[in-house]
N, C-alpha and C. Protein backbone atom coordinates (compact mmCIF):
# COMPACT_ATOMS: atom_id res chain seq x y z
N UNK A 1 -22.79 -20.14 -10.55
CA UNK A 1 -23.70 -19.92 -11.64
C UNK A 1 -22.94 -19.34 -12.83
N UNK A 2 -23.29 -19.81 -14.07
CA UNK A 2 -22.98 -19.07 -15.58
C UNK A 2 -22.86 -17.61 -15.53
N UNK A 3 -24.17 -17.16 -14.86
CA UNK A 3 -24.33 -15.55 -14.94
C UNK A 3 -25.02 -15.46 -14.13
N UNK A 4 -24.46 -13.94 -13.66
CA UNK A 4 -24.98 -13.40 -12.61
C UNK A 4 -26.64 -13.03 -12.01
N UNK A 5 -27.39 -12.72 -11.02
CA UNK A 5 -28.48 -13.01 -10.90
C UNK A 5 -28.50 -11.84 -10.23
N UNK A 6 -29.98 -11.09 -10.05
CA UNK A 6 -30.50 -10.06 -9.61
C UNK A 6 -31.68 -10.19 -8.74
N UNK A 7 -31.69 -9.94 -7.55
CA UNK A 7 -33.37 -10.00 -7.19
C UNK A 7 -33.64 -11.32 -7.51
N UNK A 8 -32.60 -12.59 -6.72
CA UNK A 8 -33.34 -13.84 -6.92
C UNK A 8 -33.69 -14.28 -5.50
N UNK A 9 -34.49 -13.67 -4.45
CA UNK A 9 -34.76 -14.16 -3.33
C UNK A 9 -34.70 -15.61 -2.73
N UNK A 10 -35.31 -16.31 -3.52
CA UNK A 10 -36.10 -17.57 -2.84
C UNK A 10 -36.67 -18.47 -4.33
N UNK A 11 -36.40 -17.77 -5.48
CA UNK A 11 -37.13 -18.46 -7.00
C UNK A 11 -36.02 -19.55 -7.36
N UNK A 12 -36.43 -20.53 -7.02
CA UNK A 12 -35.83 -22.02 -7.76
C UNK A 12 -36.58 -22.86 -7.31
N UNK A 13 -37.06 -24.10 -7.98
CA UNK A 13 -37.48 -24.92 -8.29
C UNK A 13 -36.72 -26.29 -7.93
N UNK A 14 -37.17 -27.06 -6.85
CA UNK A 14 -36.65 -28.57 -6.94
C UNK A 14 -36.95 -29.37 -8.19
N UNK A 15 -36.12 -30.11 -8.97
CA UNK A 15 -36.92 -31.21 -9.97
C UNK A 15 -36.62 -32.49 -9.29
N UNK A 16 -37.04 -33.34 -10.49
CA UNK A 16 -36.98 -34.54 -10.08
C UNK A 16 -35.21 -35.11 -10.20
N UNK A 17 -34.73 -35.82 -9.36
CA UNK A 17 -33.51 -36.31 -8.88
C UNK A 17 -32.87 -35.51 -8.26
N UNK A 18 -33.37 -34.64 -7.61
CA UNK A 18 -32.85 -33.47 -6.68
C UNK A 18 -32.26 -32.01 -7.37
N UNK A 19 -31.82 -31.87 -8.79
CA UNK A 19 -31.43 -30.64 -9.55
C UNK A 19 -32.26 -29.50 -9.12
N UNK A 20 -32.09 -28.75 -9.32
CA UNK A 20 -32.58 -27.29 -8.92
C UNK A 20 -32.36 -26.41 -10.14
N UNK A 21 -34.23 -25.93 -10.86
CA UNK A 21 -33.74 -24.65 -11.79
C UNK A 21 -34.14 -23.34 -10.80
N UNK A 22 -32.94 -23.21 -11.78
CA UNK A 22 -32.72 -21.19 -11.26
C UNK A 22 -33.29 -20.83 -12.53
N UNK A 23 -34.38 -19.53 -12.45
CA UNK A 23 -34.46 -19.44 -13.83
C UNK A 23 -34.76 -17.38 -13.61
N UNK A 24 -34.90 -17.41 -12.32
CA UNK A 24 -35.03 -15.89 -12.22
C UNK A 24 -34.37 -15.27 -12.40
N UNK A 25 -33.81 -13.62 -12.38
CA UNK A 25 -32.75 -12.92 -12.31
C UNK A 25 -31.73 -12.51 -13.46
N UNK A 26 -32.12 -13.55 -14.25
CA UNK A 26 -31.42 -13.22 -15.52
C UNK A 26 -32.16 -14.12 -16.80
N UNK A 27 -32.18 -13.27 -17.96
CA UNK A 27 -32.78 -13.78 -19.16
C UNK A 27 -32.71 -15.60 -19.70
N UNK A 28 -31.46 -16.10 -18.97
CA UNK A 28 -31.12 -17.13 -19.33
C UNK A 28 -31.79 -17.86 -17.68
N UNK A 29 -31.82 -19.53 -17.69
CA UNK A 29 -32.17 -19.86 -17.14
C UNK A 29 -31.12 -20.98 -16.54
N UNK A 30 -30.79 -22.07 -15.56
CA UNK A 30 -29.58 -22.90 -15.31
C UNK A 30 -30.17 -24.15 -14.11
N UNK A 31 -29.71 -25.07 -14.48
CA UNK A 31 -30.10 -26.19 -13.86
C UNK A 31 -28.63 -26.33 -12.59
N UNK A 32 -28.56 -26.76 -11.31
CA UNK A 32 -27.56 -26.82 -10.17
C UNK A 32 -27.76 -28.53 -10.12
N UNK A 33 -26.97 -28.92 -10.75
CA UNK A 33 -26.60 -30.77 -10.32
C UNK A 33 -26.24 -31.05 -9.00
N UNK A 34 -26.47 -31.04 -7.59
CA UNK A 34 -25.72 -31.42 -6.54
C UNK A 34 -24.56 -32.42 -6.90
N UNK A 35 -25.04 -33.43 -7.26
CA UNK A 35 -24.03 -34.46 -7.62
C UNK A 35 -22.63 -34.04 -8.42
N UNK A 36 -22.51 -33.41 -9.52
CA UNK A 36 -21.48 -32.84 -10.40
C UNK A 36 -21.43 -31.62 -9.57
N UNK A 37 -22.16 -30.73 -8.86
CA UNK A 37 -21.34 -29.48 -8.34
C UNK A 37 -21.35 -28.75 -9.48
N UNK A 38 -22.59 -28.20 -9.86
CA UNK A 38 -22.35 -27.87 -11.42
C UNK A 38 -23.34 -27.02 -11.92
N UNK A 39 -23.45 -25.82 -12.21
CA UNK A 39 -24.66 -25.28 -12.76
C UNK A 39 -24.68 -25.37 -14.15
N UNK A 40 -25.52 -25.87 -14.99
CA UNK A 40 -25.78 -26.21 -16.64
C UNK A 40 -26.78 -24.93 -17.24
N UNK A 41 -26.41 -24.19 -18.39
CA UNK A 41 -27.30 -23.50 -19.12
C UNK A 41 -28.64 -24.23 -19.51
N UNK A 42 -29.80 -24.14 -19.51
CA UNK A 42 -30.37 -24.66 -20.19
C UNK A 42 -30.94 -24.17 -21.90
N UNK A 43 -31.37 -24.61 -22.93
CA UNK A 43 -32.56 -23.91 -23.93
C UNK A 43 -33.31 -23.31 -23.32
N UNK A 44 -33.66 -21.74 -23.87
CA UNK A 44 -34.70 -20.87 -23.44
C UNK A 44 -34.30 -20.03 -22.31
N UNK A 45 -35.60 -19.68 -22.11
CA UNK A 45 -35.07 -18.62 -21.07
C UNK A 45 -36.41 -17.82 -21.20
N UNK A 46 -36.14 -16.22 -20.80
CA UNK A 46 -37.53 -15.77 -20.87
C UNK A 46 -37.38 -14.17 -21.36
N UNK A 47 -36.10 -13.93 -22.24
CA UNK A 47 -35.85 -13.22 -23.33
C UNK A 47 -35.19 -12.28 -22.52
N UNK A 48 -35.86 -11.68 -21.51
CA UNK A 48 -35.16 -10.69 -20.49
C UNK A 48 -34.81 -11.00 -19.15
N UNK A 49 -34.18 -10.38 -18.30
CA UNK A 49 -34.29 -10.60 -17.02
C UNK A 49 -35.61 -10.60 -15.98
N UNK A 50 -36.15 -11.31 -15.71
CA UNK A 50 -37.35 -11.07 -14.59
C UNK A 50 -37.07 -11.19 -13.10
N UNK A 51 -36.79 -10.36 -12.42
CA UNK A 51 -36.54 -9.80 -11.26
C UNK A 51 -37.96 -10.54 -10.64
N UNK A 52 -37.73 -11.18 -9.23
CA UNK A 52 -39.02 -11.80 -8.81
C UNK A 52 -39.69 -12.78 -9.35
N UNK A 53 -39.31 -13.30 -10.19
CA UNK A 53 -39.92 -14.50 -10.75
C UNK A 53 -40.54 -15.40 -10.25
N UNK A 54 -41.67 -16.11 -10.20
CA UNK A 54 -42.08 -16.92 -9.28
C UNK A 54 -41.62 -18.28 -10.20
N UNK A 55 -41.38 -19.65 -9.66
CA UNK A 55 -41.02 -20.66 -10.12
C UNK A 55 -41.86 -21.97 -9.72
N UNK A 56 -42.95 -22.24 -9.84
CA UNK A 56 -43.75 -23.46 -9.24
C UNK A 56 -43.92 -25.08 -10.12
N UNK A 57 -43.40 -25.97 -9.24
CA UNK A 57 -43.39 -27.14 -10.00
C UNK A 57 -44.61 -27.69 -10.22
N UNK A 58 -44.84 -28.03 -11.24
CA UNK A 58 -46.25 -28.79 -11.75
C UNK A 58 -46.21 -30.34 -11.33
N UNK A 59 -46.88 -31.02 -11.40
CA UNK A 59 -47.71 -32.30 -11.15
C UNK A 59 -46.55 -33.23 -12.48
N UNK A 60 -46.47 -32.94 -13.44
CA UNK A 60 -45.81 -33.57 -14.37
C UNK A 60 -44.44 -33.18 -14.66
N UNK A 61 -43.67 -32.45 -13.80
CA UNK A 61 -42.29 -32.40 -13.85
C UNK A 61 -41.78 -31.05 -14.26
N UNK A 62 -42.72 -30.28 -15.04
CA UNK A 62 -43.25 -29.15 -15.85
C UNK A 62 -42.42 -27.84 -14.40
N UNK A 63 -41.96 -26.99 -14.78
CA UNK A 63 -42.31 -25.92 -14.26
C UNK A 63 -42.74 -24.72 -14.78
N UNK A 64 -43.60 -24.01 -13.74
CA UNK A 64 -44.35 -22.89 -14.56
C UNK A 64 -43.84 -21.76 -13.75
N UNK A 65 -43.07 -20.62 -14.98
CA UNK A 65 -42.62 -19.13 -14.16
C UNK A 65 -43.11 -18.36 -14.56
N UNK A 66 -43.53 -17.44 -13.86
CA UNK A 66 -44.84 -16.60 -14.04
C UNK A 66 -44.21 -15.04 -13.16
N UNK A 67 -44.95 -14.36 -13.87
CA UNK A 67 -44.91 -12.65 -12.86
C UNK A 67 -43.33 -12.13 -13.07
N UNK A 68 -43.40 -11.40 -12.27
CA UNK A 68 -41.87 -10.72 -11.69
C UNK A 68 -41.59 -9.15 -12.92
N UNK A 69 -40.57 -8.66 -12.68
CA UNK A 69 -40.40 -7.77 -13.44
C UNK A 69 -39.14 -7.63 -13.94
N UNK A 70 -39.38 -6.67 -15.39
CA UNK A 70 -37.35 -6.46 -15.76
C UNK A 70 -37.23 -5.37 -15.80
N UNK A 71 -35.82 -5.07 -16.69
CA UNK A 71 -35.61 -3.77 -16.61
C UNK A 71 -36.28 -2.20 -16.58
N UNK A 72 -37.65 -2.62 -17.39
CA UNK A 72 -38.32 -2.19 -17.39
C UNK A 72 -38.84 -1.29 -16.13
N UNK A 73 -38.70 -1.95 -15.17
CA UNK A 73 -39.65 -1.66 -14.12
C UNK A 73 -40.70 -2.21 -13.59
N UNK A 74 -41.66 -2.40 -15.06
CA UNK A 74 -43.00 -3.31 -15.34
C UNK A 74 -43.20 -4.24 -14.61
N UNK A 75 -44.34 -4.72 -14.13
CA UNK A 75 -44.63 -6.01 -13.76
C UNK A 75 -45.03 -6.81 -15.12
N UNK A 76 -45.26 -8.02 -15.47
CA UNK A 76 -45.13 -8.74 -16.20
C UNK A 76 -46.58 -9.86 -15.99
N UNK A 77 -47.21 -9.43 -16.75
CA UNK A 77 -48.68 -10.64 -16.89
C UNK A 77 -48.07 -11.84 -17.53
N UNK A 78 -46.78 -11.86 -18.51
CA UNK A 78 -46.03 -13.02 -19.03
C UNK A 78 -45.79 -14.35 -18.45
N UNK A 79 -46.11 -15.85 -19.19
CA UNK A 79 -45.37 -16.90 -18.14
C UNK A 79 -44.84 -17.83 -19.24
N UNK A 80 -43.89 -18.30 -18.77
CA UNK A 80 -43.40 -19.71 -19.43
C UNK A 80 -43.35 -20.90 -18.65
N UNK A 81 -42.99 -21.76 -19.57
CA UNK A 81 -43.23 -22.72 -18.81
C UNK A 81 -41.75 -23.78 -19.41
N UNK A 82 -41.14 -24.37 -18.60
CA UNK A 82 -39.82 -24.93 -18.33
C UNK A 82 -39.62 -26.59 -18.79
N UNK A 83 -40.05 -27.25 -19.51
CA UNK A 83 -40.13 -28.53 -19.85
C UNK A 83 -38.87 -29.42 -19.69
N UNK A 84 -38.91 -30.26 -18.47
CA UNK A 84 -37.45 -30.98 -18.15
C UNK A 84 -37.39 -31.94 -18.84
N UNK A 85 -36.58 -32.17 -19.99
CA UNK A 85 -35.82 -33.10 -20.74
C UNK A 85 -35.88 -34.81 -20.07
């Protein structure tokens, strides 16, 4: 991975052609290519780190990350949502 991750249990996301986003654990978010062996930065992110992040794939390719907490401590009513290119 680009950067390091915190409190990423089990949060990634299958997409479509097998890639995998990581998007928990750190402010930035990263796509894992099996094929290239390769983790890619993506655009966006979710400004801070969210510790626990939940990551669920939508019906249209979409993923939606929701909850978790940052430095703060806080839990987080916040969600974004991940639009695959």
């Amino acid at each position: 991975m680009a950067h390091a991750r915190y409190k990423l249990p089990e949060q990634a996301a299958i997409l479509a052609g097998g890639k995998v986003l990581v998007a928990g654990g750190n402010a930035s978010a990263e796509i894992y290519d099996a094929a290239k062996n390769i983790f890619e930065l993506v655009d966006g992110g979710t400004g801070s780190p969210q510790w626990y992040l939940s990551e669920t794939l939508l019906p249209n390719g979409d993923v939606l990350l929701a909850g978790g907490y940052s430095t703060t401590f806080q839990a987080t009513s916040q969600v974004w949502v991940f639009h695959q290119k």
